[in-house]
N, C-alpha and C. Protein backbone atom coordinates (compact mmCIF):
# COMPACT_ATOMS: atom_id res chain seq x y z
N UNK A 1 14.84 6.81 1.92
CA UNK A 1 14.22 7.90 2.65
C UNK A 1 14.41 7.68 4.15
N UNK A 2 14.54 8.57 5.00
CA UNK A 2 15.00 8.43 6.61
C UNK A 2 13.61 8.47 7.09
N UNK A 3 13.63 8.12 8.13
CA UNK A 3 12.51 8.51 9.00
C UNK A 3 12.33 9.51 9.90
N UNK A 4 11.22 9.47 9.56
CA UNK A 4 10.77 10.99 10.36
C UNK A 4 9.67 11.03 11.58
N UNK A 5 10.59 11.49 12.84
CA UNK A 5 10.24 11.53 14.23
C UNK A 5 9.26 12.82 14.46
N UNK A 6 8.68 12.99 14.89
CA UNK A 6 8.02 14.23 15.55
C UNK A 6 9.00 14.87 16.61
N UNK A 7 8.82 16.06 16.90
CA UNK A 7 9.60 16.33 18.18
C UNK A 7 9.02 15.97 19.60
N UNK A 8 7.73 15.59 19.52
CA UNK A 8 6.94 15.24 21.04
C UNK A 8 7.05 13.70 20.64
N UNK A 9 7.53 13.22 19.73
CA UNK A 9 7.13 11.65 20.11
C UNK A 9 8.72 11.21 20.80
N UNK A 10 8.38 9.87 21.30
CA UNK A 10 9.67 9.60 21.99
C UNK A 10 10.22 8.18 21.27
N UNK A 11 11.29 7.80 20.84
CA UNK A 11 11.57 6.65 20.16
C UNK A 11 13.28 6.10 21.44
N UNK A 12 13.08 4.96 21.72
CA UNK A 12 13.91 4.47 22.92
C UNK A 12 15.50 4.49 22.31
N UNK A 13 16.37 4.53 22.66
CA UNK A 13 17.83 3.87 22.19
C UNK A 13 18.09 2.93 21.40
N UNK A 14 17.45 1.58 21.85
CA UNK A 14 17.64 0.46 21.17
C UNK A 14 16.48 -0.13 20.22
N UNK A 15 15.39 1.23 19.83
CA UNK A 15 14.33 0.60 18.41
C UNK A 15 14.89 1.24 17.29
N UNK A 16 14.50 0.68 16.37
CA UNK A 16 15.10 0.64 15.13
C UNK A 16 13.78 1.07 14.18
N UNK A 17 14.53 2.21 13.34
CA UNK A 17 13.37 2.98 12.83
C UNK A 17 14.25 2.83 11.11
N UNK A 18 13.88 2.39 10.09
CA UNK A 18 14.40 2.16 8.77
C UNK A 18 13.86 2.31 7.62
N UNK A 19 14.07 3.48 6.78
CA UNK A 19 13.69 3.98 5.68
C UNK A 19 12.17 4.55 5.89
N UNK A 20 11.62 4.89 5.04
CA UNK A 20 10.38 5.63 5.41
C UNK A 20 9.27 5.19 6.16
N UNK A 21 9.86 5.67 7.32
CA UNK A 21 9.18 5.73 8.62
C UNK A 21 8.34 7.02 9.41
N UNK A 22 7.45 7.31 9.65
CA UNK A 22 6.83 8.23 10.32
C UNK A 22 6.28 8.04 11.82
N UNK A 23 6.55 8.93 12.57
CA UNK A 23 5.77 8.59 14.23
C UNK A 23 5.53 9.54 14.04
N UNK A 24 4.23 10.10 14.77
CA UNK A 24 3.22 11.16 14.58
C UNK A 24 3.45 11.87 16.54
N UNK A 25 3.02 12.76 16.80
CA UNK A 25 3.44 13.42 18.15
C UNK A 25 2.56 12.77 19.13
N UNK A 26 3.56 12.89 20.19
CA UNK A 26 3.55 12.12 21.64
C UNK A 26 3.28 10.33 21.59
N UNK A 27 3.96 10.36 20.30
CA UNK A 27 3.86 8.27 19.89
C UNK A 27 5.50 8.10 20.97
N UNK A 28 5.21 6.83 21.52
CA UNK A 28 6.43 5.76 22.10
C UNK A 28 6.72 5.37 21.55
N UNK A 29 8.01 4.73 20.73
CA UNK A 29 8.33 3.57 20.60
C UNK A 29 9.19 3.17 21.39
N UNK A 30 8.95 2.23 21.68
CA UNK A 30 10.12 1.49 23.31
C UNK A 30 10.93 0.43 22.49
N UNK A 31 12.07 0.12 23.95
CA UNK A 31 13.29 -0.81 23.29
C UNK A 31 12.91 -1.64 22.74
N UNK A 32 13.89 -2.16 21.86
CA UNK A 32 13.79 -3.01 21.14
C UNK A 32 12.38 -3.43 19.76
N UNK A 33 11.59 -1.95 20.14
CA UNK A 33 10.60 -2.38 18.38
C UNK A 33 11.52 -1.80 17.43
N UNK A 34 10.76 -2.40 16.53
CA UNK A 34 11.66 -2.23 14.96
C UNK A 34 10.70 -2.04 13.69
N UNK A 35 10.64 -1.16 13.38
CA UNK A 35 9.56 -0.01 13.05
C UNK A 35 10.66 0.05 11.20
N UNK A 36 10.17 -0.74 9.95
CA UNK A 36 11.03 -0.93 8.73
C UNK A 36 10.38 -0.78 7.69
N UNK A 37 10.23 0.42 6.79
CA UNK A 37 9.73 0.23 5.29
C UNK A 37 10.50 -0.92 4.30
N UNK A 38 9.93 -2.04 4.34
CA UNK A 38 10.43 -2.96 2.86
C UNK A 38 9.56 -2.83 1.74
N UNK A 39 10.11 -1.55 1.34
CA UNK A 39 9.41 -1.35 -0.07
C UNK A 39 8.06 -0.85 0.18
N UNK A 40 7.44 -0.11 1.47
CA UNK A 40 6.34 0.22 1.67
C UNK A 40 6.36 1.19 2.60
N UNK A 41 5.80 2.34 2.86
CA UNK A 41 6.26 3.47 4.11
C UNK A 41 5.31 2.56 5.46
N UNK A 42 5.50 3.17 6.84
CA UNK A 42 5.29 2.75 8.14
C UNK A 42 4.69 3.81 8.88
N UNK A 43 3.76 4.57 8.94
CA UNK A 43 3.02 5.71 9.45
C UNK A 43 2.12 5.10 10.42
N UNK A 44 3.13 6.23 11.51
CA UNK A 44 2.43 5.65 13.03
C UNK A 44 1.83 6.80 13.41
N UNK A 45 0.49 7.12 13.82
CA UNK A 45 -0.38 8.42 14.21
C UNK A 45 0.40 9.11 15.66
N UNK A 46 -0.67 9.98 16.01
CA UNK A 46 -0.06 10.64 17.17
C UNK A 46 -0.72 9.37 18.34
N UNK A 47 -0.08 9.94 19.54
CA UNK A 47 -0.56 9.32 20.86
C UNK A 47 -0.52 7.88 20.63
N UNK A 48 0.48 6.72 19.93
CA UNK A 48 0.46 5.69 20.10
C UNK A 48 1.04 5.30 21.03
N UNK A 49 1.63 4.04 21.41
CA UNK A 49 2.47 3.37 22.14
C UNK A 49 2.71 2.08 21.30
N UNK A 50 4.32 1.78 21.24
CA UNK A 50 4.42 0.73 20.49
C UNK A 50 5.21 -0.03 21.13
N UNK A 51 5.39 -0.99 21.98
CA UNK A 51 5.88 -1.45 23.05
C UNK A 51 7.07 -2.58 22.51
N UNK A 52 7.73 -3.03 23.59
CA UNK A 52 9.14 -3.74 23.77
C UNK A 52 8.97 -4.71 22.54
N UNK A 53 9.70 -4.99 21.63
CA UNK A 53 10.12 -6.33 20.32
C UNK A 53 8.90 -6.32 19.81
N UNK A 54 7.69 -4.73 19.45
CA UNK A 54 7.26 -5.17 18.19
C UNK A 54 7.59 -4.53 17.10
N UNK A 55 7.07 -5.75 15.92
CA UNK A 55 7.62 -5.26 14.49
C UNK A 55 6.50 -4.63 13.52
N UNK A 56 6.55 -3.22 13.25
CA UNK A 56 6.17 -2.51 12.24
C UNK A 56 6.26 -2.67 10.56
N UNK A 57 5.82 -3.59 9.92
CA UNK A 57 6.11 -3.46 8.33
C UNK A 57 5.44 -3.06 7.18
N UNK A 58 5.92 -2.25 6.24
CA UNK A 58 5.37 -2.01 5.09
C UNK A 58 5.99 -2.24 3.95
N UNK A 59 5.20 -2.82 3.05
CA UNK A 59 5.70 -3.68 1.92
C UNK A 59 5.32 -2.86 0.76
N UNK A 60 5.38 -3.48 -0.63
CA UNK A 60 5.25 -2.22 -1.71
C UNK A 60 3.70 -2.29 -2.21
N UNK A 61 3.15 -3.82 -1.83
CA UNK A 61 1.97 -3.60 -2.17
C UNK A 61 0.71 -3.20 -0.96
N UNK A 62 1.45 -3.42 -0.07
CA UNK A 62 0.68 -2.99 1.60
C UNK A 62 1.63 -2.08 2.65
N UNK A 63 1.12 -1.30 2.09
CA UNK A 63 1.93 -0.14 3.25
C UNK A 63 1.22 -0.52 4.49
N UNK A 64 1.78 0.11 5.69
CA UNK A 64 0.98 0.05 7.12
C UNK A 64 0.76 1.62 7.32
N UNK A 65 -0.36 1.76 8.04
CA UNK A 65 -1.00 2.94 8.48
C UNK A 65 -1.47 2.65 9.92
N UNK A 66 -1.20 3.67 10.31
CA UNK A 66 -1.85 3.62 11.95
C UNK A 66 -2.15 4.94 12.40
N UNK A 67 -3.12 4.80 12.89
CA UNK A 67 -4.54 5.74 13.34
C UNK A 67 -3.82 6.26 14.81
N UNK A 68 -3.89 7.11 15.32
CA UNK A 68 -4.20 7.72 16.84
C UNK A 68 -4.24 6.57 18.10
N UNK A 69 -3.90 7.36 18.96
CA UNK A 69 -4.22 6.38 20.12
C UNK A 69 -4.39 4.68 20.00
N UNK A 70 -3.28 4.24 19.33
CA UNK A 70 -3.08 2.60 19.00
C UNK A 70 -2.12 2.27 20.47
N UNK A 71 -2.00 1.53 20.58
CA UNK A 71 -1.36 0.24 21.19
C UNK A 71 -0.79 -1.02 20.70
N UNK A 72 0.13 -0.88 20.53
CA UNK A 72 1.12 -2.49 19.92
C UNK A 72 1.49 -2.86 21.26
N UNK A 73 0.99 -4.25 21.50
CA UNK A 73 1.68 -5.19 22.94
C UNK A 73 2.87 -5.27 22.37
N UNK A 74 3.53 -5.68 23.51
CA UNK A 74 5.09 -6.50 23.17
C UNK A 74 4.80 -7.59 22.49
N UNK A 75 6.24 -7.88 21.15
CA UNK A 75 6.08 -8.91 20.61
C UNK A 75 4.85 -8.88 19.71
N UNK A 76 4.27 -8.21 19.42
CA UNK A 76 3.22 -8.28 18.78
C UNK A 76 3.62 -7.95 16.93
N UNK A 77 3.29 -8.26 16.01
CA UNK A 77 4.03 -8.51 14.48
C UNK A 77 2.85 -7.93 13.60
N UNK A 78 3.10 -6.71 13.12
CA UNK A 78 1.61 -5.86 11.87
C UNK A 78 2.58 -5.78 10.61
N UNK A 79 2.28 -6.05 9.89
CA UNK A 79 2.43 -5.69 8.36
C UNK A 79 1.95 -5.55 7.39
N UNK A 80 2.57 -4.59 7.20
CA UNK A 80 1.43 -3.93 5.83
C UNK A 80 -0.08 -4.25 5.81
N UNK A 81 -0.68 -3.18 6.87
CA UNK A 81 -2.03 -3.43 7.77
C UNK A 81 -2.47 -1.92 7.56
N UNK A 82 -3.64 -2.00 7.54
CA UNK A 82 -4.46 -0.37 7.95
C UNK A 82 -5.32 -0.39 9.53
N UNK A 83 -4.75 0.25 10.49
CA UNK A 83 -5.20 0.42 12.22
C UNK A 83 -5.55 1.61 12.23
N UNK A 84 -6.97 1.31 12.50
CA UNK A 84 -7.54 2.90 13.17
C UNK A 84 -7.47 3.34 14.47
N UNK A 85 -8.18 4.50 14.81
CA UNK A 85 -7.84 4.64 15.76
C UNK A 85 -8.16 4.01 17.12
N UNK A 86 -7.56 4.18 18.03
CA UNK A 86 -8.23 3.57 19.45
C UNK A 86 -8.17 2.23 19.55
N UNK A 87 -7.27 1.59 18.86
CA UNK A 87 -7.04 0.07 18.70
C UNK A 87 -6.20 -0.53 19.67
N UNK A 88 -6.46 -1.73 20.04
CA UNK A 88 -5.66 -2.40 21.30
C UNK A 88 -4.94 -3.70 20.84
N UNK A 89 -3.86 -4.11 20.41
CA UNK A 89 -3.34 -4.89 19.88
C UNK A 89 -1.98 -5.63 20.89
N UNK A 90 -2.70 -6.41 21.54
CA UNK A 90 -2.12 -7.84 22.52
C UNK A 90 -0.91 -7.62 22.39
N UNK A 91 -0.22 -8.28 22.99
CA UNK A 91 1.07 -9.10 23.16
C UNK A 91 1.00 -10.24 22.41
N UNK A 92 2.19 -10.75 21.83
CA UNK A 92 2.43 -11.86 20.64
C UNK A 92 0.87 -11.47 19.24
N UNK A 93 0.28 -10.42 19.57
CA UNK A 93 -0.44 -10.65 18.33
C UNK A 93 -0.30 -10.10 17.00
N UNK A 94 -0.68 -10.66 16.04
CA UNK A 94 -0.41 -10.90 14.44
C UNK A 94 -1.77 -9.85 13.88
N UNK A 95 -1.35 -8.81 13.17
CA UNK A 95 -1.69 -8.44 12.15
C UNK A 95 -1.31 -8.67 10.57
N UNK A 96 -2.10 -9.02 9.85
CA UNK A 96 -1.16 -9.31 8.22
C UNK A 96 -1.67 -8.62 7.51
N UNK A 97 -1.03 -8.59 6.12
CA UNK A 97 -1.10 -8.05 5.15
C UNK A 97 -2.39 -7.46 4.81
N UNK A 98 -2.53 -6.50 3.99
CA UNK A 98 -3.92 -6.10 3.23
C UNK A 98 -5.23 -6.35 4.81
N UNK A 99 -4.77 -6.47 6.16
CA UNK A 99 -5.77 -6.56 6.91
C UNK A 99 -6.41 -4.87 7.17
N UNK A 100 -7.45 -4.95 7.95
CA UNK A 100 -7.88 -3.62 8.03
C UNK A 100 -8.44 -3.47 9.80
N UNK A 101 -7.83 -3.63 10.85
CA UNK A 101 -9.13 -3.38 11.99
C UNK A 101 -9.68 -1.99 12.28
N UNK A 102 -10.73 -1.94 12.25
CA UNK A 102 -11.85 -0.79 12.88
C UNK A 102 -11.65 -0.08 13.82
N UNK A 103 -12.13 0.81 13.98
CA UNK A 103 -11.62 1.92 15.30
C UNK A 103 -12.28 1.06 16.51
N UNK A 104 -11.41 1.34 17.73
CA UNK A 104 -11.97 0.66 19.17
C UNK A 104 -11.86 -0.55 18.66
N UNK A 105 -11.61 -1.75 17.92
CA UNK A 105 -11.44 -2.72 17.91
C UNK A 105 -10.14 -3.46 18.75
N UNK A 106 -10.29 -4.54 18.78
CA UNK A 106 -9.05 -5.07 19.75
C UNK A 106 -8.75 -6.60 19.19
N UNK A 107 -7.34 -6.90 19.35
CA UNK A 107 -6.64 -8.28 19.20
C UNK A 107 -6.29 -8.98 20.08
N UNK A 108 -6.63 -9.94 21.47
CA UNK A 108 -6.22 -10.37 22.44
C UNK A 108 -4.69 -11.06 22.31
N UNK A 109 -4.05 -11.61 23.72
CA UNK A 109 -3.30 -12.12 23.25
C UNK A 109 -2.99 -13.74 22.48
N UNK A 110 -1.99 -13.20 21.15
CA UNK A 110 -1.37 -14.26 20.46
C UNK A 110 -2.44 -14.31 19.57
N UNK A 111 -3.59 -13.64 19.24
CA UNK A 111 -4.61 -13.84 18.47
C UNK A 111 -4.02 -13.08 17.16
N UNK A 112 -4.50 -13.35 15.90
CA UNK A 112 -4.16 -13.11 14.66
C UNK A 112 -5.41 -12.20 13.72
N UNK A 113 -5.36 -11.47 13.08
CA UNK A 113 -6.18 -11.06 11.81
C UNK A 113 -5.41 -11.32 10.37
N UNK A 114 -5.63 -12.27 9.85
CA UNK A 114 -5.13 -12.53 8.69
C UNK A 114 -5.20 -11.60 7.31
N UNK A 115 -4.92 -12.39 6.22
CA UNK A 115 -4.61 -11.57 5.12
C UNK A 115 -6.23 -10.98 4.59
N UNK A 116 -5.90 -9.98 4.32
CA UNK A 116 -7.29 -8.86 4.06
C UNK A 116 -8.49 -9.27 4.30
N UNK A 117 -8.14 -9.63 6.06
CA UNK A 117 -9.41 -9.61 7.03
C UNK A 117 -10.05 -8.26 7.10
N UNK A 118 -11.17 -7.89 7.28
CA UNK A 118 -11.77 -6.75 7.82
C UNK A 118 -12.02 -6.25 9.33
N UNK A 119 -11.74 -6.22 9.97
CA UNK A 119 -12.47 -5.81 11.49
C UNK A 119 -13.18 -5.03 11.41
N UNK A 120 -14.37 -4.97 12.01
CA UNK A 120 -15.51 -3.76 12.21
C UNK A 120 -14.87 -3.16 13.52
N UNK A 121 -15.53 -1.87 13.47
CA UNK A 121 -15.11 -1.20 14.67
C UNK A 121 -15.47 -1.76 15.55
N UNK A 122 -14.83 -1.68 17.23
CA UNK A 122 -15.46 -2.36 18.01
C UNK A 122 -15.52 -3.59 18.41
N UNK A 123 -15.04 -4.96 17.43
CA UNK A 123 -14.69 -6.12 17.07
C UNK A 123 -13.75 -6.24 18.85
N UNK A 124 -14.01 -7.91 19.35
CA UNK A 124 -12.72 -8.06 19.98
C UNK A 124 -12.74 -9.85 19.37
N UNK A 125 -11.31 -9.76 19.02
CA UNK A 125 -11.13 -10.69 18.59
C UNK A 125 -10.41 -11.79 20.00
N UNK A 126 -10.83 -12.85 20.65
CA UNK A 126 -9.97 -13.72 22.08
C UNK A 126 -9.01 -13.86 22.04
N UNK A 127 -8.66 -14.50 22.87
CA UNK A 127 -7.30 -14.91 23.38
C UNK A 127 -6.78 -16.22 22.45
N UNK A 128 -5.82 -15.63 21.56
CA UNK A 128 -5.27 -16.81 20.53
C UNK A 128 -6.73 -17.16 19.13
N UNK A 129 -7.25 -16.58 19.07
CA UNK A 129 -8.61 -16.90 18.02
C UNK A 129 -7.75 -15.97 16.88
N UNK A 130 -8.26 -16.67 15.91
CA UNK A 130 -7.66 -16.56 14.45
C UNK A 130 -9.11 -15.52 13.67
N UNK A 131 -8.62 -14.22 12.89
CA UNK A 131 -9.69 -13.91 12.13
C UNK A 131 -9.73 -13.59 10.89
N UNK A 132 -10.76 -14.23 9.95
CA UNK A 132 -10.37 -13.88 7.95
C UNK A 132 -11.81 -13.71 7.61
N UNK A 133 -11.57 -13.09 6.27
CA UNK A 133 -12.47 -12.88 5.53
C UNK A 133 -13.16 -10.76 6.01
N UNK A 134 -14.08 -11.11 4.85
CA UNK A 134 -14.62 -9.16 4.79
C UNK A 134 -16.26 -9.47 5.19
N UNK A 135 -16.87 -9.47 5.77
CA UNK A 135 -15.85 -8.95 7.10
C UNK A 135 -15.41 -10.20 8.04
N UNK A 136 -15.21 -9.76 8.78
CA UNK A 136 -13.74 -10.75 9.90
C UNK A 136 -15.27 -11.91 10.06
N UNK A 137 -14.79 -13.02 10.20
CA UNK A 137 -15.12 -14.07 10.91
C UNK A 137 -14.02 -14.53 11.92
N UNK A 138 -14.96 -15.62 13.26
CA UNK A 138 -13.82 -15.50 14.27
C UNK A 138 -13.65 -16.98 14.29
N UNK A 139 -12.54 -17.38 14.50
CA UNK A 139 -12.19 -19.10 14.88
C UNK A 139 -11.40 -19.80 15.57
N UNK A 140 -11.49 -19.96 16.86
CA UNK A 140 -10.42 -20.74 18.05
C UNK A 140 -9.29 -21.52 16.20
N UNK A 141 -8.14 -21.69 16.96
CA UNK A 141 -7.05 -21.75 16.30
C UNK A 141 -7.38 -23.40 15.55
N UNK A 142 -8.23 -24.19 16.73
CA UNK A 142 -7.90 -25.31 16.40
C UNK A 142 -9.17 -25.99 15.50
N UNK A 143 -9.96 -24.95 14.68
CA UNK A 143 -10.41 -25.14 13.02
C UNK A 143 -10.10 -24.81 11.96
N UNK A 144 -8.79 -25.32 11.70
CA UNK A 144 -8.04 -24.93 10.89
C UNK A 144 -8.54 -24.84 9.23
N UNK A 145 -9.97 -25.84 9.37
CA UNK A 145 -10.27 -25.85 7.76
C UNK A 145 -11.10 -24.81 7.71
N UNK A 146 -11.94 -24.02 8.79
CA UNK A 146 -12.40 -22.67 8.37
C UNK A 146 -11.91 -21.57 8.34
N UNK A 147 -10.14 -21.67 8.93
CA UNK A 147 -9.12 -20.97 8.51
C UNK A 147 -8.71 -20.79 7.32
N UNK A 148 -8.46 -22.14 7.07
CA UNK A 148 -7.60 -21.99 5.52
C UNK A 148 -8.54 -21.39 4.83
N UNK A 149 -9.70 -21.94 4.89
CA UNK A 149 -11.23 -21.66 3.74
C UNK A 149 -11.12 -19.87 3.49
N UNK A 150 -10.69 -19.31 4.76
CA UNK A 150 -11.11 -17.63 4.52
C UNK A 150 -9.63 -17.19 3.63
N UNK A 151 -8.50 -17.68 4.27
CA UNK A 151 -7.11 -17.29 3.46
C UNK A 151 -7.25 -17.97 2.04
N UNK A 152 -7.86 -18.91 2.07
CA UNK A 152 -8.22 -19.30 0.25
C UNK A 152 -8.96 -18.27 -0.56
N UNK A 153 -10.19 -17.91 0.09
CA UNK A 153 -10.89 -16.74 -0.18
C UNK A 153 -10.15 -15.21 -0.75
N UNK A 154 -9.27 -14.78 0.36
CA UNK A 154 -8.29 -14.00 -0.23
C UNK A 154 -7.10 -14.40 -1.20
N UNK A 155 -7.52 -15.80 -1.60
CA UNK A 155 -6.06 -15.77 -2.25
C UNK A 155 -5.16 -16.69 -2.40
N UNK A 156 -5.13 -16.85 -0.90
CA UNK A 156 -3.41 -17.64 -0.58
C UNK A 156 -3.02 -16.84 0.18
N UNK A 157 -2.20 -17.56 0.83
CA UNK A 157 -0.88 -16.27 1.67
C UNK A 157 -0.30 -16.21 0.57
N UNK A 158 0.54 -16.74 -0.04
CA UNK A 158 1.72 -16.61 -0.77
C UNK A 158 1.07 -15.37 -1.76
N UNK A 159 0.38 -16.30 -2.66
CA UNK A 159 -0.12 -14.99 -3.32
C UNK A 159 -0.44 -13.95 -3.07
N UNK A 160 -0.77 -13.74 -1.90
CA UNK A 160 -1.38 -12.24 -1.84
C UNK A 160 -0.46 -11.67 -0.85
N UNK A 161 0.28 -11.79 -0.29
CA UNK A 161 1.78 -11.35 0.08
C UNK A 161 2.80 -11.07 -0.93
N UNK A 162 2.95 -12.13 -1.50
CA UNK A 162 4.07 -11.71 -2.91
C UNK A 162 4.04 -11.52 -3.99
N UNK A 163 2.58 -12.02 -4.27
CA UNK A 163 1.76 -11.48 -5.65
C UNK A 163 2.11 -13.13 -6.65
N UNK A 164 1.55 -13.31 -7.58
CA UNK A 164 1.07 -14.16 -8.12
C UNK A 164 2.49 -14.82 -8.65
N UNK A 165 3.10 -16.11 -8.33
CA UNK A 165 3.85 -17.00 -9.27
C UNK A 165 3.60 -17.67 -10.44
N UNK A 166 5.01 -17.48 -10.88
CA UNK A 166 5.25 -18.06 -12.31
C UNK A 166 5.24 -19.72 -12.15
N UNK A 167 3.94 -20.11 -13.35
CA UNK A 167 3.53 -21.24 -13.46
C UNK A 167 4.74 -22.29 -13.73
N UNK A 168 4.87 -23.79 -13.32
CA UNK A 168 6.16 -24.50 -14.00
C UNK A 168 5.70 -24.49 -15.51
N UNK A 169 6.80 -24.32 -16.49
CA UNK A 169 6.78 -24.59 -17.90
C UNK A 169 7.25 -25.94 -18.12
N UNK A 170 7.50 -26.98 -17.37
CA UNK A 170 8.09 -28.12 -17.69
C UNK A 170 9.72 -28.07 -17.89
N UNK A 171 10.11 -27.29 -17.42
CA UNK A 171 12.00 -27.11 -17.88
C UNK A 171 12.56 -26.59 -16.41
N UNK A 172 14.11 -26.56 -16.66
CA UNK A 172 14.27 -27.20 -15.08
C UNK A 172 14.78 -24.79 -15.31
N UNK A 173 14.47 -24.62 -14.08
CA UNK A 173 14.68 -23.24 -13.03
C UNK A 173 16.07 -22.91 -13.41
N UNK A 174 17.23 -23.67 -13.39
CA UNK A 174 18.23 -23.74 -12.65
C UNK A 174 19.72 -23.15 -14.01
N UNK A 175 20.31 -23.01 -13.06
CA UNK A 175 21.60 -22.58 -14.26
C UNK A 175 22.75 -23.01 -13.36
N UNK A 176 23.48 -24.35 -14.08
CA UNK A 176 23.10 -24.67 -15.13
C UNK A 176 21.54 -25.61 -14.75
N UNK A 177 20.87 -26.63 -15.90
CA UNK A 177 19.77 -27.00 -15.48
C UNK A 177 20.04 -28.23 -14.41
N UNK A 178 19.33 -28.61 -13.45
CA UNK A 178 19.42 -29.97 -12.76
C UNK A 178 18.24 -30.62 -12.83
N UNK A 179 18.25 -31.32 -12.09
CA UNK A 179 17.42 -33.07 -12.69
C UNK A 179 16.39 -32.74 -12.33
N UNK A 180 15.49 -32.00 -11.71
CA UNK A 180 14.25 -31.84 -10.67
C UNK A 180 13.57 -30.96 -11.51
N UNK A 181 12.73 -31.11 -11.99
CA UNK A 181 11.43 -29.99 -12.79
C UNK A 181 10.29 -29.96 -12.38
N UNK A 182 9.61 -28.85 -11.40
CA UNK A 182 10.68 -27.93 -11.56
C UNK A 182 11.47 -27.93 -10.22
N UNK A 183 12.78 -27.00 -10.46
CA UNK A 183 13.98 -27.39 -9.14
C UNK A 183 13.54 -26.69 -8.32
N UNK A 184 13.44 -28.04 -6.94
CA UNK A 184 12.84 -27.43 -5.67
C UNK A 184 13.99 -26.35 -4.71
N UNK A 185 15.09 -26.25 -5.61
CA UNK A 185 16.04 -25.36 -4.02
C UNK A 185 15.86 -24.17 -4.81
N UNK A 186 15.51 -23.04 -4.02
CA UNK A 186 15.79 -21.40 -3.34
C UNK A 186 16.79 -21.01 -4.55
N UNK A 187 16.48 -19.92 -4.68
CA UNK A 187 17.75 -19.02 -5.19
C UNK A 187 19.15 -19.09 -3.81
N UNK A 188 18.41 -18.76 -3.16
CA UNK A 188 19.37 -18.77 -1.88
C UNK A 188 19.79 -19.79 -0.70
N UNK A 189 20.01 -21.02 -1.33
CA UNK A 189 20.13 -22.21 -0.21
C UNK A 189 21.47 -21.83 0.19
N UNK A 190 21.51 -22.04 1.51
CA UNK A 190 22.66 -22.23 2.52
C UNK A 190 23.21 -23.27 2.15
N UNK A 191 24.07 -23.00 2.30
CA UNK A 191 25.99 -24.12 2.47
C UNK A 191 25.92 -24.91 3.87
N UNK A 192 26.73 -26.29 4.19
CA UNK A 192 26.94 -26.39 5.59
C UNK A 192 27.55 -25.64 6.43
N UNK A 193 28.18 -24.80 5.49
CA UNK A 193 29.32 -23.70 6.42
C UNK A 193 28.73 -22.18 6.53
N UNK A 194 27.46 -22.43 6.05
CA UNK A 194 26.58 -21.00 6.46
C UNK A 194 26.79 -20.09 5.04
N UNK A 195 27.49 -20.36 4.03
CA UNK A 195 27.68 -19.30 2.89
C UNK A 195 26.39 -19.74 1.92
N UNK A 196 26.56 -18.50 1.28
CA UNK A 196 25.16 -19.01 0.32
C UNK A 196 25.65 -19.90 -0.82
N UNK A 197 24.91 -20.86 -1.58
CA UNK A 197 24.64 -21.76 -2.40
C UNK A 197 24.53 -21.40 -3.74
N UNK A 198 25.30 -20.96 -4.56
CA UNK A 198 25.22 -20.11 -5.96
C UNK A 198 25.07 -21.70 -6.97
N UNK A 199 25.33 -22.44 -6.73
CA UNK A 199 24.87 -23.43 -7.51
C UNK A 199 23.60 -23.78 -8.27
N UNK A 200 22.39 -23.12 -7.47
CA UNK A 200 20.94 -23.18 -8.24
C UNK A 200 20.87 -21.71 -8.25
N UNK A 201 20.15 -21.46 -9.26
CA UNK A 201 20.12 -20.31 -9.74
C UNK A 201 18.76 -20.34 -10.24
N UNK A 202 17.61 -19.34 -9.72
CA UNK A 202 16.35 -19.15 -10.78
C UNK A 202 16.41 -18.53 -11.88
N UNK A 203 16.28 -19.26 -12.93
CA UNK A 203 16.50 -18.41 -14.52
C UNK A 203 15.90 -17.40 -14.31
């Protein structure tokens, strides 16, 4: 599916708008954001601004939505997120998956809302402070065990980004099989010469 511009919104030369994409009227997107449905649509409201190298994503189990009058800083990374309106979202800052922030809420810079955090409206999350759980709790970066504790709560990253893995059965992954059970290399390991690695194979 292409994306679809409004005629009052303005999208720069060099951003990149890919598969089902929406900007809603009088939205920016400036150089260099990159605005990509992977397997999830990207709906940006009216009157946003989405500023220099940030990235827009929607995935198949977390689409992204965005509300009115948003703000993406430069460099700033949302995926597959729900943003209401009137939201202020830093420079270098992290929205993730299944997160939700509140209208008038804000993300300082380099600060994060993790996987299906809540924000209340109004919320400001500091400068570099990490936030999880329903609703958001807040935590300078460097308590990492009441970090993990809220992303455990949801889940896992892994899991709740890619959805639940297949348990080891005791037998090796690989085709043909190799010695490691279960085998720790990628479907896709790199070569020294940069080509991909067809040698391991996930059954």
């Amino acid at each position: 599916m292409s994306p679809a511009v409004d005629p009052e919104a303005y999208v720069a030369p060099t951003a990149v708008l890919s598969g089902q994409v929406r900007v809603g009227p009088g939205s920016c997107v400036l150089h260099g954001a990159v605005l990509t449905a992977d397997g999830g649509p990207v709906d940006v409201g009216a009157s946003c601004v989405i500023m220099e190298h940030a990235v827009l994503r929607g995935t198949a189990p977390h689409p992204l939505a965005m509300g009115d009058h948003v703000l993406a800083g430069p460099h700033s990374y949302l995926t597959g997120c729900r943003i209401d309106d009137e939201v202020f979202i830093a420079t270098g800052a992290m929205v993730f998956n299944g997160a939700r922030m509140g209208r008038a809420s804000s993300v300082a810079l380099g600060g994060a809302v993790h996987i299906g955090c809540v924000v209340p409206p109004q919320t400001r999350i500091p400068i570099g402070w990490v936030a999880v759980g329903d609703p958001a709790r807040l935590y300078p970066p460097y308590e990492a065990g009441h970090i993990r504790a809220g992303l455990e709560e949801a889940g896992g990253f892994l899991p709740f980004v890619f959805g639940p893995t297949r348990q080891p059965t005791g037998e090796s992954r690989c085709e043909p099989p190799c010695a490691a059970t279960p085998c720790p290399w990628p479907a896709a390991t790199m070569t020294t010469n940069g080509s991909p690695d067809t040698s391991h194979k996930f059954a």
